[in-house]
C-alpha atoms as a PDB file:
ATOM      1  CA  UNK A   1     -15.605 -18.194  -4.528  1.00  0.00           C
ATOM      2  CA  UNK A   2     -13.881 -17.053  -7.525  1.00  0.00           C
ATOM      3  CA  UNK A   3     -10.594 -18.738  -8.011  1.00  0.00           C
ATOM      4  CA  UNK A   4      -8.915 -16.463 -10.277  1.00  0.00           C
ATOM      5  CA  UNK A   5      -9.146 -12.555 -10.542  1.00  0.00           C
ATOM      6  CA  UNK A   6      -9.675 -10.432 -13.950  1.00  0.00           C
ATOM      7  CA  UNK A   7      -8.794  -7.542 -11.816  1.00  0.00           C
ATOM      8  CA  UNK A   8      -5.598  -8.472 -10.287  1.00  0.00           C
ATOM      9  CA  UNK A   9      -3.324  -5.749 -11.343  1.00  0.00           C
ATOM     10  CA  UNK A  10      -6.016  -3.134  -9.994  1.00  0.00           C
ATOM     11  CA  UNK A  11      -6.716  -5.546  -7.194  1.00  0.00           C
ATOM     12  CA  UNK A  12      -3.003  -4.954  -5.817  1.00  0.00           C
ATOM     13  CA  UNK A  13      -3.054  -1.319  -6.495  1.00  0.00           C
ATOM     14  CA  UNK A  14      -5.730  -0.841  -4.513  1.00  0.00           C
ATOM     15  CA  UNK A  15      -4.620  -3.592  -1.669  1.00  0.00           C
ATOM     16  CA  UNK A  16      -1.246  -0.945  -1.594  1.00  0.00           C
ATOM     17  CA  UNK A  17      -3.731   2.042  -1.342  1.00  0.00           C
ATOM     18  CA  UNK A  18      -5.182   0.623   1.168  1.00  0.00           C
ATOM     19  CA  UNK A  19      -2.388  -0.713   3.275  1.00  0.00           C
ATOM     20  CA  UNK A  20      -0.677   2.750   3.029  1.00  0.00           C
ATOM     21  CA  UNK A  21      -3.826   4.762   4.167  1.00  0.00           C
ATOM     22  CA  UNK A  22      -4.229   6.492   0.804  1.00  0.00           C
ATOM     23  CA  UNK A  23      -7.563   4.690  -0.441  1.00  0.00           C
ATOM     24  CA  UNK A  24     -11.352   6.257  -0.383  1.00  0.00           C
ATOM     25  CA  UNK A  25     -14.231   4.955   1.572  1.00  0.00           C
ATOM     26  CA  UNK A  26     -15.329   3.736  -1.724  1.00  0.00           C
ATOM     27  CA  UNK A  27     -12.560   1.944  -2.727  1.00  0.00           C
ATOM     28  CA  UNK A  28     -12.280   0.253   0.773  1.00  0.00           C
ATOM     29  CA  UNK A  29     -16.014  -0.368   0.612  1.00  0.00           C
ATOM     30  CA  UNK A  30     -15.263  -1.694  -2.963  1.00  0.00           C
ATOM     31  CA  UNK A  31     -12.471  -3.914  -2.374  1.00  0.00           C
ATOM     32  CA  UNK A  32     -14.268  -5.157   0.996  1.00  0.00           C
ATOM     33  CA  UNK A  33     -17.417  -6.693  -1.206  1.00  0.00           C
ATOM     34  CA  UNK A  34     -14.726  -8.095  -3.894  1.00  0.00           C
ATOM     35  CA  UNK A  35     -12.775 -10.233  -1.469  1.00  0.00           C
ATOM     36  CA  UNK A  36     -15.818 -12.089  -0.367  1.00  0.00           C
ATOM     37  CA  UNK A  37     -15.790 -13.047  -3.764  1.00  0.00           C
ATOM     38  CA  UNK A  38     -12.313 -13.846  -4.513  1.00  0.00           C
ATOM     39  CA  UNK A  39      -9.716 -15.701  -3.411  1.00  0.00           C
ATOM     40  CA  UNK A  40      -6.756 -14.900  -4.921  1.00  0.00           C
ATOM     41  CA  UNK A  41      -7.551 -11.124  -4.138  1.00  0.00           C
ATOM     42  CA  UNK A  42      -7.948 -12.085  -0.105  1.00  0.00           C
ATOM     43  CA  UNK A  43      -4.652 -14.371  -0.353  1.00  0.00           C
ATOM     44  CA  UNK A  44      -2.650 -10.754  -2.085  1.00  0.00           C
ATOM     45  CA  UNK A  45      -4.312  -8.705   0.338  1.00  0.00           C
ATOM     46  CA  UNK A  46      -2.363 -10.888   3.207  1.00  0.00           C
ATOM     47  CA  UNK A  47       0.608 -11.646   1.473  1.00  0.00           C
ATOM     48  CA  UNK A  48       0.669  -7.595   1.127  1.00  0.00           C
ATOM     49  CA  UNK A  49      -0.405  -6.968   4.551  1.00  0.00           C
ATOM     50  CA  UNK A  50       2.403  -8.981   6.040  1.00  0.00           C
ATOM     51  CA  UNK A  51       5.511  -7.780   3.899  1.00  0.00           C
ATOM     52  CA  UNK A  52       4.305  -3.887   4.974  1.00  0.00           C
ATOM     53  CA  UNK A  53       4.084  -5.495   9.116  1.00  0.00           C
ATOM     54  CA  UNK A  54       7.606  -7.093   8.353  1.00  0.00           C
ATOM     55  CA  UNK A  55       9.507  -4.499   6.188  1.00  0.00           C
ATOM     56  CA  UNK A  56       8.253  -1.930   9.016  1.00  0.00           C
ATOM     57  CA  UNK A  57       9.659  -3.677  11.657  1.00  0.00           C
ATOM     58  CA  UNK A  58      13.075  -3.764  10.266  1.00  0.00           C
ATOM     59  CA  UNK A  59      13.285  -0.620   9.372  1.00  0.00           C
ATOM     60  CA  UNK A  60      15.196   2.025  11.337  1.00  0.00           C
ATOM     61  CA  UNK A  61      13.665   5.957  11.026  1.00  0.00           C
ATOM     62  CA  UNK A  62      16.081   8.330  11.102  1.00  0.00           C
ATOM     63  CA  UNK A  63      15.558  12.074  11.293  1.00  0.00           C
ATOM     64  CA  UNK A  64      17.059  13.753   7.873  1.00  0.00           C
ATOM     65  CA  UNK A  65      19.794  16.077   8.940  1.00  0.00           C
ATOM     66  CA  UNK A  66      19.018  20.009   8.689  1.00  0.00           C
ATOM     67  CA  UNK A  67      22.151  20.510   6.217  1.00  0.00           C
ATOM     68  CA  UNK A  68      20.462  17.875   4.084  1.00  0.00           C
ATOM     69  CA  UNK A  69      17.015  18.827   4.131  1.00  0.00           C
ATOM     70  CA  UNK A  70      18.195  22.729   3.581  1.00  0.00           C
ATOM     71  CA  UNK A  71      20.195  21.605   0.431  1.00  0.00           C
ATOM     72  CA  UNK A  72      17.114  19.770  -0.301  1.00  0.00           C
ATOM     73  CA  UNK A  73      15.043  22.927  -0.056  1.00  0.00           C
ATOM     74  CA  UNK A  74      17.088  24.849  -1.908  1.00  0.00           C
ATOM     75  CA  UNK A  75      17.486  22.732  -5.602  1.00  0.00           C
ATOM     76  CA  UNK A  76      13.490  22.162  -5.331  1.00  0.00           C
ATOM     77  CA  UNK A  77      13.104  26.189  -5.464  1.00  0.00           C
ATOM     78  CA  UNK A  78      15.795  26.938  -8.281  1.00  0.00           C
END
């Protein structure tokens, strides 16, 4: 098991992609083989994985109000 990463900067982009649904089947397929392999990549992907479970826990979701999200609408088309 390799005990540091080259890749660790990619490594957490991709752990983010992943964690927020937004990575390929061959990145996941990727990144699956590479944390057999390395440990400091499997320790990020859990320290990432439980921030996200925490941070979306605490947070509220609110429903934007229609005056905002029409204001919104409106500078995006100008």
């Amino acid at each position: 098991m390799k005990e540091s990463c080259e890749h660790q900067a990619d490594c957490l982009k991709r752990i983010q992609a992943i964690l927020d649904g937004g990575a390929t089947d061959e990145e996941k397929e990727h990144f699956k083989q590479h944390i057999e392999i390395c440990k400091p990549c499997i320790d990020m992907y859990h320290l990432e994985k439980c921030i996200k479970e925490a941070l979306q826990g605490k947070v509220e979701k609110k429903c934007c109000p229609e005056k905002i999200a029409a204001a919104i609408r409106t500078e995006i088309t100008k």
